[in-house]
N, C-alpha and C. Protein backbone atom coordinates (compact mmCIF):
# COMPACT_ATOMS: atom_id res chain seq x y z
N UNK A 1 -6.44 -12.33 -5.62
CA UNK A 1 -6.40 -10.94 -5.23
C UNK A 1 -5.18 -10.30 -5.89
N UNK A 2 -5.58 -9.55 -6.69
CA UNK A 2 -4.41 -8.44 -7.30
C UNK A 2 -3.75 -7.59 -6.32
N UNK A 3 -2.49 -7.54 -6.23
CA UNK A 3 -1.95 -6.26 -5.18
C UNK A 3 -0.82 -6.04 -6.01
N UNK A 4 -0.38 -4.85 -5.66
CA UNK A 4 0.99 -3.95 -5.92
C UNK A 4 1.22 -3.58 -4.99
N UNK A 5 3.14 -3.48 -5.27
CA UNK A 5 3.81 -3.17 -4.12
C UNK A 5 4.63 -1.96 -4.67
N UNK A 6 4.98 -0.61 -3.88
CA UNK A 6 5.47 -0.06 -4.94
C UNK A 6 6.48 0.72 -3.86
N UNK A 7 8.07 0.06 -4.03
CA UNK A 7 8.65 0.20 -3.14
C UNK A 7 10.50 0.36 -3.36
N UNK A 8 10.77 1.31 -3.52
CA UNK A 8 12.71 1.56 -3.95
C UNK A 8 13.65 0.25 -3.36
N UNK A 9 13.41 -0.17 -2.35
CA UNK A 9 14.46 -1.01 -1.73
C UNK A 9 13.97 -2.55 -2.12
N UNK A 10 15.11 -2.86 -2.93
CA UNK A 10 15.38 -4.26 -3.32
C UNK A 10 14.67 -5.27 -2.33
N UNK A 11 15.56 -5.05 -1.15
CA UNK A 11 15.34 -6.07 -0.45
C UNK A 11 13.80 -5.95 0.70
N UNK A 12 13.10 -4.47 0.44
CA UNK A 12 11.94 -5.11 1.03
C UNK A 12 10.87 -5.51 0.35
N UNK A 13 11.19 -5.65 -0.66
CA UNK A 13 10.17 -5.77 -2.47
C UNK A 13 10.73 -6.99 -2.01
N UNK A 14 11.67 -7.96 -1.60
CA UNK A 14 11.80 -8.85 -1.67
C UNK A 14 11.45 -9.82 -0.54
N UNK A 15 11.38 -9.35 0.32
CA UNK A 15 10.54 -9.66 1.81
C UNK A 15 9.39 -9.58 1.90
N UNK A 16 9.13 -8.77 1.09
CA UNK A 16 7.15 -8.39 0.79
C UNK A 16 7.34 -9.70 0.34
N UNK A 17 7.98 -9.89 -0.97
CA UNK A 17 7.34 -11.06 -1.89
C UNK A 17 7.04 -12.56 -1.21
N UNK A 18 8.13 -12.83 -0.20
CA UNK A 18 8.45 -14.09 0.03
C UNK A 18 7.28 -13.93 1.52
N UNK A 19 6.82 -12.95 2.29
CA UNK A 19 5.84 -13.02 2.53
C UNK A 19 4.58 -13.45 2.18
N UNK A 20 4.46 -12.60 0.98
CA UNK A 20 3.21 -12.86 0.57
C UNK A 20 3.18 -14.33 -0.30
N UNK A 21 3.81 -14.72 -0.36
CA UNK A 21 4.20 -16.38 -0.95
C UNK A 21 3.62 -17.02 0.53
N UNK A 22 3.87 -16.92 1.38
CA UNK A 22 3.64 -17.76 2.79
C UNK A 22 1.99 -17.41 2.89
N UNK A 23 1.40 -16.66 2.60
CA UNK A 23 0.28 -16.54 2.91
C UNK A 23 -0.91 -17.18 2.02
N UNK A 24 -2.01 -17.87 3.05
CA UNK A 24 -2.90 -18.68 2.37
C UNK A 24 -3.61 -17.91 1.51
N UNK A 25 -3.59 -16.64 1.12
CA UNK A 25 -4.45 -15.78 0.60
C UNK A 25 -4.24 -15.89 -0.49
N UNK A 26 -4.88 -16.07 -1.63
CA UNK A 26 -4.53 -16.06 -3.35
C UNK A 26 -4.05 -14.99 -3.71
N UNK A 27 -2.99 -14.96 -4.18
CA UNK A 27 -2.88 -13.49 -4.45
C UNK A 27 -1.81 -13.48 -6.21
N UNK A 28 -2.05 -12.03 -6.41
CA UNK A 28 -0.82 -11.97 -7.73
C UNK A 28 -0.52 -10.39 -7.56
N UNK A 29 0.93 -10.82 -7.41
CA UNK A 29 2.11 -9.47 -7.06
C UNK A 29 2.94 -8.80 -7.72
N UNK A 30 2.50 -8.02 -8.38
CA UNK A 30 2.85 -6.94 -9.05
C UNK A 30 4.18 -5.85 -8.35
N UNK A 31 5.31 -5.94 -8.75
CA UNK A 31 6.46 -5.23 -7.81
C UNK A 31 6.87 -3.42 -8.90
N UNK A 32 6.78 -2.28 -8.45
CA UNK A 32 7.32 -1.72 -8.52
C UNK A 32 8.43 -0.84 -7.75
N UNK A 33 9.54 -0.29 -8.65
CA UNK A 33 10.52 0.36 -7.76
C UNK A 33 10.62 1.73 -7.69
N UNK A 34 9.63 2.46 -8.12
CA UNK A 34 9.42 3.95 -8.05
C UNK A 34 7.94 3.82 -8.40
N UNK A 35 7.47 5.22 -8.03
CA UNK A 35 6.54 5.88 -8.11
C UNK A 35 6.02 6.19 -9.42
N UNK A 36 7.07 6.59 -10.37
CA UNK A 36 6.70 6.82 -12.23
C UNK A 36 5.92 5.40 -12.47
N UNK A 37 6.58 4.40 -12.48
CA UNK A 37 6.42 3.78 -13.17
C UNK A 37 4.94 3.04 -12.29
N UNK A 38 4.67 2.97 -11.42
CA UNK A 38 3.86 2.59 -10.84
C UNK A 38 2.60 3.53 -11.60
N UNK A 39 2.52 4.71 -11.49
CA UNK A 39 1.36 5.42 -11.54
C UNK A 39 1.27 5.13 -13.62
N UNK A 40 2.25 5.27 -14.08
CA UNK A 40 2.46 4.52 -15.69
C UNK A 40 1.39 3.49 -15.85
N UNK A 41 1.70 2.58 -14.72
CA UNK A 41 1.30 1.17 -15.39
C UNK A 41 -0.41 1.42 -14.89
N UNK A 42 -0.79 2.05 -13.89
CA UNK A 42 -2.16 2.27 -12.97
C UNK A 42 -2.77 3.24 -14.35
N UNK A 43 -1.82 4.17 -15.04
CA UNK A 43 -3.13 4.77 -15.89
C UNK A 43 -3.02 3.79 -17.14
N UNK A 44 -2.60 2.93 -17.39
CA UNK A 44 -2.99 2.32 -18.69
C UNK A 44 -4.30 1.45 -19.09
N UNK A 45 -4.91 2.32 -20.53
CA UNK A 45 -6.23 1.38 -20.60
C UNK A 45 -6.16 -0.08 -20.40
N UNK A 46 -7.08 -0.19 -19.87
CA UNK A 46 -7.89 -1.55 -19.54
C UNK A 46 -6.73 -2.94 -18.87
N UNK A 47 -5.98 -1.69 -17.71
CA UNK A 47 -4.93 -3.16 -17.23
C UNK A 47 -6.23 -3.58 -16.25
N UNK A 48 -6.04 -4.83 -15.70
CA UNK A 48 -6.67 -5.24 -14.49
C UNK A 48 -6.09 -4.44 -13.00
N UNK A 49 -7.03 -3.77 -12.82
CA UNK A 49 -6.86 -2.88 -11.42
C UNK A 49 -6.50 -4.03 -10.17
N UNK A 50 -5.43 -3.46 -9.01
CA UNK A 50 -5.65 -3.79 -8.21
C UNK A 50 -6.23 -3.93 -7.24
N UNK A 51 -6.46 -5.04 -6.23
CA UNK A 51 -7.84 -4.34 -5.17
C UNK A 51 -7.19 -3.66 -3.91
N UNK A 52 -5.60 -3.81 -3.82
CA UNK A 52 -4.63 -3.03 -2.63
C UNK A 52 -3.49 -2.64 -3.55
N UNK A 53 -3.22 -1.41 -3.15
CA UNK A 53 -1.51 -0.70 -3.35
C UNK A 53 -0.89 -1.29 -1.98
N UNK A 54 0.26 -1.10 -1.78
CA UNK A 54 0.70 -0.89 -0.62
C UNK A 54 2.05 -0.04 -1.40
N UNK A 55 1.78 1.06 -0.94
CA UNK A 55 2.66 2.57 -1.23
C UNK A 55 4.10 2.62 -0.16
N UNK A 56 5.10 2.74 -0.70
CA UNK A 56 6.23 3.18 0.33
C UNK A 56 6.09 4.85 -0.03
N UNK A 57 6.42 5.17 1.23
CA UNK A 57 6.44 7.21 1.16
C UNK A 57 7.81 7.58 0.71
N UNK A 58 8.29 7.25 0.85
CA UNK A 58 10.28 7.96 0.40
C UNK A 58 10.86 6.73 -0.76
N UNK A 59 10.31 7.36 -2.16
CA UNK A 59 10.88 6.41 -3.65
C UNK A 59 11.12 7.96 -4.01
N UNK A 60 12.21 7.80 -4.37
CA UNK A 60 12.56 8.55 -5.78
C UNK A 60 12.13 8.70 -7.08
N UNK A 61 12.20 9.63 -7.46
CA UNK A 61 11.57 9.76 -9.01
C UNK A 61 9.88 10.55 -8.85
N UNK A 62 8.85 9.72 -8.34
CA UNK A 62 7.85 9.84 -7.49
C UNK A 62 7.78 9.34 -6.16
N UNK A 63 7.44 10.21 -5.18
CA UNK A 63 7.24 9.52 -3.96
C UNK A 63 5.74 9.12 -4.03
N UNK A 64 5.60 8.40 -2.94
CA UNK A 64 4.70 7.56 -2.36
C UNK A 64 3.22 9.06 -2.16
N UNK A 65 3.48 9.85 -0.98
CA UNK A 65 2.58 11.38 -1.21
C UNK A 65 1.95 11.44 -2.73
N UNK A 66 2.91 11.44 -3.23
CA UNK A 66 2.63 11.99 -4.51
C UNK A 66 1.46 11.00 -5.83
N UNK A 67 1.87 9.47 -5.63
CA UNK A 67 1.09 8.75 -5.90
C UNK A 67 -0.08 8.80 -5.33
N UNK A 68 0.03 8.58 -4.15
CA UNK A 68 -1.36 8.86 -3.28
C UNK A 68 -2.22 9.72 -3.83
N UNK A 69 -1.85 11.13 -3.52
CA UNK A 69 -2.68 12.04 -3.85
C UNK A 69 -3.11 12.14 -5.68
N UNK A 70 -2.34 11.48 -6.75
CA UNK A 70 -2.82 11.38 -7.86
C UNK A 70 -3.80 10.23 -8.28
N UNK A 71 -3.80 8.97 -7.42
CA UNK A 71 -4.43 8.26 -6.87
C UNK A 71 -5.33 8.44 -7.13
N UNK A 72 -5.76 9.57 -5.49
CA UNK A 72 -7.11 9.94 -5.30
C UNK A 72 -7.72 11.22 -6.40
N UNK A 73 -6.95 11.67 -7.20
CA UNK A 73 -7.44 12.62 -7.97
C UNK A 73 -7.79 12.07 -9.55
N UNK A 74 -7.72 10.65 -9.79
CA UNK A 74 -8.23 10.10 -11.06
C UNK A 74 -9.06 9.13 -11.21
N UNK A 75 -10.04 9.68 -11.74
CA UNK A 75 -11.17 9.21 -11.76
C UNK A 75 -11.62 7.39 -11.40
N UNK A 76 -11.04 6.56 -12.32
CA UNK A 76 -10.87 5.44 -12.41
C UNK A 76 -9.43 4.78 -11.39
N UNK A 77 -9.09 5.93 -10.68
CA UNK A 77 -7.98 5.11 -9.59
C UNK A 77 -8.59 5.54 -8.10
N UNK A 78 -9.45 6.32 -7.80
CA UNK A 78 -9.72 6.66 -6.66
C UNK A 78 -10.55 5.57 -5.78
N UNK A 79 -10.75 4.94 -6.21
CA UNK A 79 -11.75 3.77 -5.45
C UNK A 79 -10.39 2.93 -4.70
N UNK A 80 -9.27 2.85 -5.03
CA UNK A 80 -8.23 1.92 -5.02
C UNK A 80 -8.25 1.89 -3.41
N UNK A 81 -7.63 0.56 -2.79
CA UNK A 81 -7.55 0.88 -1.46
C UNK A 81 -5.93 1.00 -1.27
N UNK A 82 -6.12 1.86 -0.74
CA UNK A 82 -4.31 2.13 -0.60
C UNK A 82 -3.88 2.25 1.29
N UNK A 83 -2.74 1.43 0.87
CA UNK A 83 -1.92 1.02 1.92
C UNK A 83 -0.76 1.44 2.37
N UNK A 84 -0.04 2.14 2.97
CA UNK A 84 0.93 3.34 3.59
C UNK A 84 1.88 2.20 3.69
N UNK A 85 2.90 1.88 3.49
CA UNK A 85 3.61 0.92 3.76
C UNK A 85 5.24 1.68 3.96
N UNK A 86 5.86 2.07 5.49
CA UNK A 86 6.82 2.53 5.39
C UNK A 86 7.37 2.37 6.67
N UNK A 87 8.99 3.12 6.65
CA UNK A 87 9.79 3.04 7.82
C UNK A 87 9.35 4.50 8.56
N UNK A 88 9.08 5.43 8.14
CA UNK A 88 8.43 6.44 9.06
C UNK A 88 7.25 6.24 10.16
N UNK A 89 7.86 6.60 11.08
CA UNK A 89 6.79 6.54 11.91
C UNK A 89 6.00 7.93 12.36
N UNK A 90 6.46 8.87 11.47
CA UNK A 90 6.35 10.21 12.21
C UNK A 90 5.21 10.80 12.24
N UNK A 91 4.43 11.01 12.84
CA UNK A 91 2.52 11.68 13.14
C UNK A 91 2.48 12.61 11.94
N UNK A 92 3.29 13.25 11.70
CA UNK A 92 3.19 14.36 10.01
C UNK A 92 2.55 13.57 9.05
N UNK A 93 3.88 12.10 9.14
CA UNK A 93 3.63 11.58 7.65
C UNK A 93 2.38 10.91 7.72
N UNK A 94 1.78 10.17 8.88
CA UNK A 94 0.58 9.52 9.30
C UNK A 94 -0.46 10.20 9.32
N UNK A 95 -0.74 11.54 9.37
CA UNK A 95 -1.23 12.64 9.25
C UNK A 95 -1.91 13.08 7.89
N UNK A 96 -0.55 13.25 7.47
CA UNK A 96 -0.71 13.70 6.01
C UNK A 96 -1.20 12.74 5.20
N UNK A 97 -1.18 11.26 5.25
CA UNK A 97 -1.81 10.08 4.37
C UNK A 97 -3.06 9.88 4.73
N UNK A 98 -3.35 10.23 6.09
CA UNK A 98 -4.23 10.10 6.27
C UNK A 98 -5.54 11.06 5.51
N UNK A 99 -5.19 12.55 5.71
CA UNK A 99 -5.92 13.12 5.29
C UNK A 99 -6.13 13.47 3.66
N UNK A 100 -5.13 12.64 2.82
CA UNK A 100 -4.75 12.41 1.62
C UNK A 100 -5.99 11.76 0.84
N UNK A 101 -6.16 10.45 2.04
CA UNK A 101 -6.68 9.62 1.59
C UNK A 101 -6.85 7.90 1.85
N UNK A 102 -5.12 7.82 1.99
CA UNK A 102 -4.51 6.54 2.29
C UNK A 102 -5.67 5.75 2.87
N UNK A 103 -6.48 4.43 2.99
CA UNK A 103 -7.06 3.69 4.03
C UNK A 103 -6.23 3.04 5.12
N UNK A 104 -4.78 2.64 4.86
CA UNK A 104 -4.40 2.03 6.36
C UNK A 104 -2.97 2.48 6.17
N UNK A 105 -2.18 2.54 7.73
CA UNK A 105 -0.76 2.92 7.38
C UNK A 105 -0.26 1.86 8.25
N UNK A 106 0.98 1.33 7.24
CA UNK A 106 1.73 0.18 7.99
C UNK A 106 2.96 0.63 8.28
N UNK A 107 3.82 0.75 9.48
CA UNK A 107 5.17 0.86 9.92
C UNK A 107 5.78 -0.24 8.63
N UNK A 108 6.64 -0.25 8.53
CA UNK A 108 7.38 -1.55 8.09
C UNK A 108 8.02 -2.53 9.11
N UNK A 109 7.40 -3.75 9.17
CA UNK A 109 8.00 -4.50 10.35
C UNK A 109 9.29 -4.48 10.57
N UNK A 110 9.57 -4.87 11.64
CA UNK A 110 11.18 -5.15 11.77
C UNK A 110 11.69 -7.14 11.72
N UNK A 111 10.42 -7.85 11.94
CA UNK A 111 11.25 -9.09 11.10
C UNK A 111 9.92 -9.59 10.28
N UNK A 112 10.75 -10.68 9.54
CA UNK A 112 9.77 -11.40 8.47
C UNK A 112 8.55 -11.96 8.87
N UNK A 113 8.72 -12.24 10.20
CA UNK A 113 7.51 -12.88 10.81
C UNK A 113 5.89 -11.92 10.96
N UNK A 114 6.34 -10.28 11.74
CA UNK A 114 5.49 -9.34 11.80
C UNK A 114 5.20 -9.01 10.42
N UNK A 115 6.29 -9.08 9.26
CA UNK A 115 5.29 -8.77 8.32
C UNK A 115 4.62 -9.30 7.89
N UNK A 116 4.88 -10.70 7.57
CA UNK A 116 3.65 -11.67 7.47
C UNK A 116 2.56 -11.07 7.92
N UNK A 117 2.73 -11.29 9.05
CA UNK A 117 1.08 -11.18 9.95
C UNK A 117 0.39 -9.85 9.70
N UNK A 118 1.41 -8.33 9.41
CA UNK A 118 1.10 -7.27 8.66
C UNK A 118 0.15 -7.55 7.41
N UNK A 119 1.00 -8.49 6.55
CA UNK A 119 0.33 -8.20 5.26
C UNK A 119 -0.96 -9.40 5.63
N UNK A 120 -0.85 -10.07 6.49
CA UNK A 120 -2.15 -11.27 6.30
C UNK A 120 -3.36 -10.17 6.65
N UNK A 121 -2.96 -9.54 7.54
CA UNK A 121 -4.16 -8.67 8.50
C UNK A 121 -4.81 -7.94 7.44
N UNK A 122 -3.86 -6.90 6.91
CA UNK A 122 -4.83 -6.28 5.67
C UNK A 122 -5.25 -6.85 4.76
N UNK A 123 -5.05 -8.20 4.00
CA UNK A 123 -5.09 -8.52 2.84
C UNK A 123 -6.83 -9.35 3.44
N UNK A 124 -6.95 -9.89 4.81
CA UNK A 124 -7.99 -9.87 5.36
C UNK A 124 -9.22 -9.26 5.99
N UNK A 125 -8.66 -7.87 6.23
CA UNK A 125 -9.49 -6.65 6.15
C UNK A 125 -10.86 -6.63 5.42
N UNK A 126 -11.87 -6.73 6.08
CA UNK A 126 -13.18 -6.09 5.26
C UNK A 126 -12.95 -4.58 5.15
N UNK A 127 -12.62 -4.49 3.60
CA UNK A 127 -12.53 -3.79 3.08
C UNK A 127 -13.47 -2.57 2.79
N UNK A 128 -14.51 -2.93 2.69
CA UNK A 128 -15.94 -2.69 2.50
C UNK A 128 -15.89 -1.28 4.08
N UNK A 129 -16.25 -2.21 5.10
CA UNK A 129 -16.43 -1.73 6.53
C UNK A 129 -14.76 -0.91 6.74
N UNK A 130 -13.72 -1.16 6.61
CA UNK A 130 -12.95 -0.45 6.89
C UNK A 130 -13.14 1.11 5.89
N UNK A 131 -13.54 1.03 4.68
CA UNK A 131 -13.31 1.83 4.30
C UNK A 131 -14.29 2.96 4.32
N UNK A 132 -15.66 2.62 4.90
CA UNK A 132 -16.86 3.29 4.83
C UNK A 132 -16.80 4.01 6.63
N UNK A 133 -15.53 3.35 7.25
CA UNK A 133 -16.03 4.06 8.95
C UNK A 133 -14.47 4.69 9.45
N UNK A 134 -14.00 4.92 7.84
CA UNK A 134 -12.78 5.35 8.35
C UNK A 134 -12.39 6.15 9.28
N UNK A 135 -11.24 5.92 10.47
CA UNK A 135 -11.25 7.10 11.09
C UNK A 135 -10.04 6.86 11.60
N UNK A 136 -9.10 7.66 12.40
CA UNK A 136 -7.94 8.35 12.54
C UNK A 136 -7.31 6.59 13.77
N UNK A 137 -8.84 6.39 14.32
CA UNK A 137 -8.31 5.27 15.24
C UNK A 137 -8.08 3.61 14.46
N UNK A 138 -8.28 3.45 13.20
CA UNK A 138 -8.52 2.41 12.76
C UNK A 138 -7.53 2.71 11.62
N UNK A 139 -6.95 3.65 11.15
CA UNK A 139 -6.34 3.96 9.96
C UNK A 139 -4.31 3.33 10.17
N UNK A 140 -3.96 3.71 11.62
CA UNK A 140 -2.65 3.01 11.51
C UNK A 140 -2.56 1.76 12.10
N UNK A 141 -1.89 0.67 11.86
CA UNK A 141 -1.55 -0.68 11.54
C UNK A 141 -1.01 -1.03 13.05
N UNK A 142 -1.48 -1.85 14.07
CA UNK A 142 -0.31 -1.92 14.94
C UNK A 142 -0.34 -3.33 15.00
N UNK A 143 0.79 -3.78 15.05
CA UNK A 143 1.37 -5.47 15.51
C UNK A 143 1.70 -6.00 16.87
């Protein structure tokens, strides 16, 4: 399973990683630290698409909003399933991803253990069914 992480802070790009190392799920992890370069590497011909983003909302350069919504506005990136991955908890920002587009929004855990089980949950997600019955009660992440 292809995923990207696309996230300013060192050290939770680095907690993602060693997470997703613990998990039985096959995976290959792609790390970015802004938003430019993320949406850079997503329009280039013929990379191998991912089958999850997981977006932080507050990167510099490009935010997370902003990916999202270009995301969903290109042709060959809109299918993507995208994942809200942040320290906001605030109904605006949950709000606003939601109606963006985003498929799931994750708080950012507070230890290594919840995120584990964060990232196992989505990366296990029927994808398919989550994304076809989306709705406001199934869209944020709780642990």
């Amino acid at each position: 399973m292809n995923i990207i992480l696309a996230d300013d802070d060192a050290d939770d790009r680095m907690l993602f990683e060693d997470a997703i190392d613990e998990i039985v799920v096959k995976t290959n992890l792609s790390l970015f630290n802004d938003g430019k370069d993320l949406m850079e590497h997503l329009l280039q011909p013929g990379i191998s698409l991912p089958e999850i983003v997981f977006l932080d909302l507050n990167m510099p350069i490009k935010n997370g909003m902003e990916c999202l919504k270009e995301i969903r506005q290109t042709e060959n990136l809109k299918h993507l399933c995208v994942a809200i991955y942040s320290t906001s908890s605030s109904e605006k920002d949950i709000e606003d991803t939601f109606v963006n587009g985003a498929n799931i929004y994750i708080n950012k855990p507070n230890s290594f253990k919840e995120l584990k089980k964060a990232i196992e949950r989505v990366l296990k997600l029927n994808w398919q069914y989550h994304t076809s019955a989306l709705n406001r009660d199934n869209f944020l992440l709780r642990i």
